[in-house]
C-alpha atoms as a PDB file:
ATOM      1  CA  UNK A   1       0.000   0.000   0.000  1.00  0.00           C
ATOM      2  CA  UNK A   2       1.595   3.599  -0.932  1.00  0.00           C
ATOM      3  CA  UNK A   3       1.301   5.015   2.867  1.00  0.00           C
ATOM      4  CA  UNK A   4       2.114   1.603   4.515  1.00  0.00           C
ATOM      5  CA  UNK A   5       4.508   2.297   7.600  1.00  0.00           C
ATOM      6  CA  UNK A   6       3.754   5.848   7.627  1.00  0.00           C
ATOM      7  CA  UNK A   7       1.319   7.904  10.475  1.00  0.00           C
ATOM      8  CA  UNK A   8      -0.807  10.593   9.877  1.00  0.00           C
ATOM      9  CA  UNK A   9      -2.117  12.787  12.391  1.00  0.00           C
ATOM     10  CA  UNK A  10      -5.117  14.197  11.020  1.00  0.00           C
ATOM     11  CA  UNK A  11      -6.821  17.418  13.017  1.00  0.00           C
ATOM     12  CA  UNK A  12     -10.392  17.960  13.234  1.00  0.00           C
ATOM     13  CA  UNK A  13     -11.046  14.355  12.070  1.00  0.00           C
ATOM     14  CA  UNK A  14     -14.303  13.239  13.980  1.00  0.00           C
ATOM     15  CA  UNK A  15     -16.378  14.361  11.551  1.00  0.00           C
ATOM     16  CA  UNK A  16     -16.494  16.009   7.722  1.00  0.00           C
ATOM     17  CA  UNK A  17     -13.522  16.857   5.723  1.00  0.00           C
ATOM     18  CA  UNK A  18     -11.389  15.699   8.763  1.00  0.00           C
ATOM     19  CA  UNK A  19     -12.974  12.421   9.087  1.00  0.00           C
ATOM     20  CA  UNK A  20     -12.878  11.814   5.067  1.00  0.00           C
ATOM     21  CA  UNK A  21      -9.196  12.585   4.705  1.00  0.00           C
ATOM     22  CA  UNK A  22      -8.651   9.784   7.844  1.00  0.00           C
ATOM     23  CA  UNK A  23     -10.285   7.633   5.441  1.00  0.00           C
ATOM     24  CA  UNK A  24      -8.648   8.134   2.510  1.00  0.00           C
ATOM     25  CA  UNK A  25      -5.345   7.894   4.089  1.00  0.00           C
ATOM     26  CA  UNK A  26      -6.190   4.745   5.879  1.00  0.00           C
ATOM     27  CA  UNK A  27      -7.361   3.348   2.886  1.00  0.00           C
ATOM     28  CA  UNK A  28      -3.646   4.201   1.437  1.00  0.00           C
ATOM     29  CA  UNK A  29      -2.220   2.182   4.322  1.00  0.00           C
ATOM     30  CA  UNK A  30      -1.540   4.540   6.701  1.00  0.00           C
ATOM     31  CA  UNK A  31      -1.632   4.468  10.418  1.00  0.00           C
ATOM     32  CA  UNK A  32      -4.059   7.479  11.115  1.00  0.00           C
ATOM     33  CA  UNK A  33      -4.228   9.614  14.217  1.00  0.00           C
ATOM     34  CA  UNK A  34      -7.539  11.062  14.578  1.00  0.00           C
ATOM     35  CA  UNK A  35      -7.257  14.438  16.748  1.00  0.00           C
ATOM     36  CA  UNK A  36     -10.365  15.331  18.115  1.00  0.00           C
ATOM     37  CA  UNK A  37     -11.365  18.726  20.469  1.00  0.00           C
ATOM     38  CA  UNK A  38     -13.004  18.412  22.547  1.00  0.00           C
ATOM     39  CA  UNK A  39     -15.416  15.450  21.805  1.00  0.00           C
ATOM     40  CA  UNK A  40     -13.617  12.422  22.156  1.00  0.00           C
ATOM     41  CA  UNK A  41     -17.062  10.541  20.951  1.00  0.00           C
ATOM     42  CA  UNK A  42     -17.684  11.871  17.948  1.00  0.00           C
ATOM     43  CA  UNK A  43     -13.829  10.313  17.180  1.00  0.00           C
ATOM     44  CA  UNK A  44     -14.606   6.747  17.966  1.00  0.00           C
ATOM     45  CA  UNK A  45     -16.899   6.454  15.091  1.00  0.00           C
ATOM     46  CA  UNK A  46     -14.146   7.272  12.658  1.00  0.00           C
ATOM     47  CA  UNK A  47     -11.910   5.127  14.580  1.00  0.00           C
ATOM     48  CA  UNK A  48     -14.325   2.005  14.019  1.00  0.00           C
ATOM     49  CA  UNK A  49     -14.826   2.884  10.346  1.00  0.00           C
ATOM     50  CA  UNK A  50     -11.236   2.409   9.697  1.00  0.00           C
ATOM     51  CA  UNK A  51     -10.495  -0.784  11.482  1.00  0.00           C
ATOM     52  CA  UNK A  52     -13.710  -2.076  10.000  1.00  0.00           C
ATOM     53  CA  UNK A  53     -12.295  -1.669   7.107  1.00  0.00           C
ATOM     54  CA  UNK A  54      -8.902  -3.058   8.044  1.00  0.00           C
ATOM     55  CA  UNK A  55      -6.945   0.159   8.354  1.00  0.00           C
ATOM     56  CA  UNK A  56      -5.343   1.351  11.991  1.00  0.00           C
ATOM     57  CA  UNK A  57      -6.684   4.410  13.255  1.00  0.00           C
ATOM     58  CA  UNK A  58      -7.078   5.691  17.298  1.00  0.00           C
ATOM     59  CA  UNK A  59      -8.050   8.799  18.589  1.00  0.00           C
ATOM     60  CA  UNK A  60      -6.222  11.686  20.672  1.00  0.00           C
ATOM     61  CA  UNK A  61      -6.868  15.066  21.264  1.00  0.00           C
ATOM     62  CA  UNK A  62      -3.578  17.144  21.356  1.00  0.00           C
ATOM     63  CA  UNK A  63      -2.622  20.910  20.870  1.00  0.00           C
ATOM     64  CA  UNK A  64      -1.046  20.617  17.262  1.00  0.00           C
ATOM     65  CA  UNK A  65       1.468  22.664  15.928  1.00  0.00           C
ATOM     66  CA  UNK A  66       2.567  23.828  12.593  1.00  0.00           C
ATOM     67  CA  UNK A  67       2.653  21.740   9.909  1.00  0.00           C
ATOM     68  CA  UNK A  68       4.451  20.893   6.393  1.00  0.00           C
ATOM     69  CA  UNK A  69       1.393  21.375   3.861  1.00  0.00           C
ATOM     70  CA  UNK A  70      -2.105  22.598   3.928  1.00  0.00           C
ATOM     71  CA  UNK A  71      -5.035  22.515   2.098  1.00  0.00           C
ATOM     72  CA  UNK A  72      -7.435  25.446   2.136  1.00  0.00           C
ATOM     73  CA  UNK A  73     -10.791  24.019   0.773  1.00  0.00           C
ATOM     74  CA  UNK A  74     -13.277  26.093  -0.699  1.00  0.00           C
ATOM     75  CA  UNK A  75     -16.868  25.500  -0.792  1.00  0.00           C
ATOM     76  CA  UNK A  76     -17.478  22.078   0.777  1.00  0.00           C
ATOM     77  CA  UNK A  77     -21.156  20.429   1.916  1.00  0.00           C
ATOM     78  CA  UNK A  78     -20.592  19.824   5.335  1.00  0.00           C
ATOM     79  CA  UNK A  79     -22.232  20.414   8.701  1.00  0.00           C
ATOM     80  CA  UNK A  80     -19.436  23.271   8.992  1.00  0.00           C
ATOM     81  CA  UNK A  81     -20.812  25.319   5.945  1.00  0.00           C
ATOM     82  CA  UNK A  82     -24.455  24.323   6.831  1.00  0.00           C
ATOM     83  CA  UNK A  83     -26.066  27.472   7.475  1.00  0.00           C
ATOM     84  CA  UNK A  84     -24.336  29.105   3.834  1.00  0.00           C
ATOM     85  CA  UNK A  85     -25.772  25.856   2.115  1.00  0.00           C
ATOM     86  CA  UNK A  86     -29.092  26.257   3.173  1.00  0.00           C
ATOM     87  CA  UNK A  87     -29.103  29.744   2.061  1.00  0.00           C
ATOM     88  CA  UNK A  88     -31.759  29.904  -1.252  1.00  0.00           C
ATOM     89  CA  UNK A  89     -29.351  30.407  -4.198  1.00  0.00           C
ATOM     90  CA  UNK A  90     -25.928  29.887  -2.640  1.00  0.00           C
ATOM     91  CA  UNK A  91     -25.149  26.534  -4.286  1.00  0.00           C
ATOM     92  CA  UNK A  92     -26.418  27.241  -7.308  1.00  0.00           C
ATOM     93  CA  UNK A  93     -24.161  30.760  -7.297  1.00  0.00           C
ATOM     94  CA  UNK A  94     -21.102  28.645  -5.948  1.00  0.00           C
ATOM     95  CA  UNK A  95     -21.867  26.335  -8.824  1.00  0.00           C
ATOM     96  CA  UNK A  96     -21.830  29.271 -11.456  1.00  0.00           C
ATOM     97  CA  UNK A  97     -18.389  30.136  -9.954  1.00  0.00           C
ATOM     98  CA  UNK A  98     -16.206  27.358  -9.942  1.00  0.00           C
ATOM     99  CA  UNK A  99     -15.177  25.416 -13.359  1.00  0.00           C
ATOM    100  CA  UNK A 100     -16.343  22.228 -11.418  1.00  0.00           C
ATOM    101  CA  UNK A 101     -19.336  23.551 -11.725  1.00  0.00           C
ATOM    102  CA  UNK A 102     -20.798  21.897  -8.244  1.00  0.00           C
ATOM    103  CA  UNK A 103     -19.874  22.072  -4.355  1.00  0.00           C
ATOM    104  CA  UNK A 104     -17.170  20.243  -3.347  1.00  0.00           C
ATOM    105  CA  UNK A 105     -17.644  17.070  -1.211  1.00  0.00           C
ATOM    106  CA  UNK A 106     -15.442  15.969   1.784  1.00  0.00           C
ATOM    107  CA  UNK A 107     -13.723  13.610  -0.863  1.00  0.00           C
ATOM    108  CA  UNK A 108     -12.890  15.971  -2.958  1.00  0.00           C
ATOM    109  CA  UNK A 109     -10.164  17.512   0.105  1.00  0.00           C
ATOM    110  CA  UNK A 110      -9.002  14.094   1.001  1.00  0.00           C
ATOM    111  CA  UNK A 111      -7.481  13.430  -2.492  1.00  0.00           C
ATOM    112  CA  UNK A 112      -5.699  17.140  -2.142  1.00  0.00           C
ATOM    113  CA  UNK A 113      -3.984  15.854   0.907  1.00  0.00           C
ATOM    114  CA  UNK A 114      -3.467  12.197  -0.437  1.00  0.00           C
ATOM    115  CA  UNK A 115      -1.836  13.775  -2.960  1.00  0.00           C
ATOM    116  CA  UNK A 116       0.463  16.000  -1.015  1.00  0.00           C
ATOM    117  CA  UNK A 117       0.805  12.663   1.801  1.00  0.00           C
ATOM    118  CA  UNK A 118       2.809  10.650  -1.270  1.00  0.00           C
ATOM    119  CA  UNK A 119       6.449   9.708  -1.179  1.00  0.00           C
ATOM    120  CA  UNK A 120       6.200  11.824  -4.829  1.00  0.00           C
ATOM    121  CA  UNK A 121       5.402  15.246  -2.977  1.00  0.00           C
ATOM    122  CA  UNK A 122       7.952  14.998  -0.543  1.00  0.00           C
ATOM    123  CA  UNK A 123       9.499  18.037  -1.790  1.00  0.00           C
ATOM    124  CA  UNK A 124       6.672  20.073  -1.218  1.00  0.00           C
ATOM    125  CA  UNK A 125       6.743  21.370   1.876  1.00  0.00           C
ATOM    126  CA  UNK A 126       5.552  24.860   3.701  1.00  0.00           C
ATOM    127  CA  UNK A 127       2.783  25.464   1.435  1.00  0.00           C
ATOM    128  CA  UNK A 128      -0.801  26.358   1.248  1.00  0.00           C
ATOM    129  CA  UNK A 129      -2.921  24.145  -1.679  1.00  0.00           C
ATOM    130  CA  UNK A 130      -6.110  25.497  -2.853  1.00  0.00           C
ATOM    131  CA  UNK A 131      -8.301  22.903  -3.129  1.00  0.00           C
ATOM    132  CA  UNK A 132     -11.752  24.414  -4.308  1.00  0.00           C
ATOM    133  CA  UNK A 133     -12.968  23.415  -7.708  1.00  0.00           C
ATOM    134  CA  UNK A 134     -11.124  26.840  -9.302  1.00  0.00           C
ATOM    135  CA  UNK A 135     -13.957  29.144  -7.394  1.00  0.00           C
ATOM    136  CA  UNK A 136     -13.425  32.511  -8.078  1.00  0.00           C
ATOM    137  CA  UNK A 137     -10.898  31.750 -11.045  1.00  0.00           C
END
């Protein structure tokens, strides 16, 4: 597996765009570190999810520091951007605005890391990715 022997602490991972990027990197092989704050239950969830599907995940909740790459999302349906969502018209503007032409989905963010999380990227370091669809282009 391409992340096998590696660990990934992933913050804000009990639910959404957190919880999809544990996934993904699971899924990759990787031994994920789900940091939580400051709901320790919504975490074990996620935590089940992975080692039901044969990955290795557990659950902390530590003050994290900086780290090597991030990923700035844009429009994503989540809980987190619930109250824009439900807004009459936002989508369908957001969808006018990015060459996607739709919302992005917690997926869509836990490629962008997956992609910066491979041995090939490992020169990449210190930087911010925009991961929205192209929205405002």
């Amino acid at each position: 597996m391409e992340l096998s022997g590696k660990t990934a602490l992933v913050t804000g991972a009990s639910r959404g765009t957190g919880a999809a990027i544990g996934r993904r990197l699971a899924k990759a092989g990787a031994h994920v570190v789900i940091n939580h704050a400051p709901d320790r239950d919504a975490a074990e969830p996620v935590v089940a999810e992975i080692a039901g599907t044969g990955g290795r995940a557990f659950a902390v909740q530590a003050d994290v520091g900086t780290t090597a790459g991030t990923v700035a999302p844009g429009a994503v349906d989540t809980a987190f951007d619930s109250a824009l969502i439900e807004r009459p018209g936002w989508i369908e503007s957001i969808e006018k605005l990015t060459p996607m032409g739709r919302v992005g989905v917690p997926e869509d963010i836990a490629d962008a890391v997956m992609m910066l999380a491979r041995e090939d990227a490992h020169w990449v370091t210190g930087q911010i990715v925009e991961a929205s669809g192209g929205l405002f282009l």
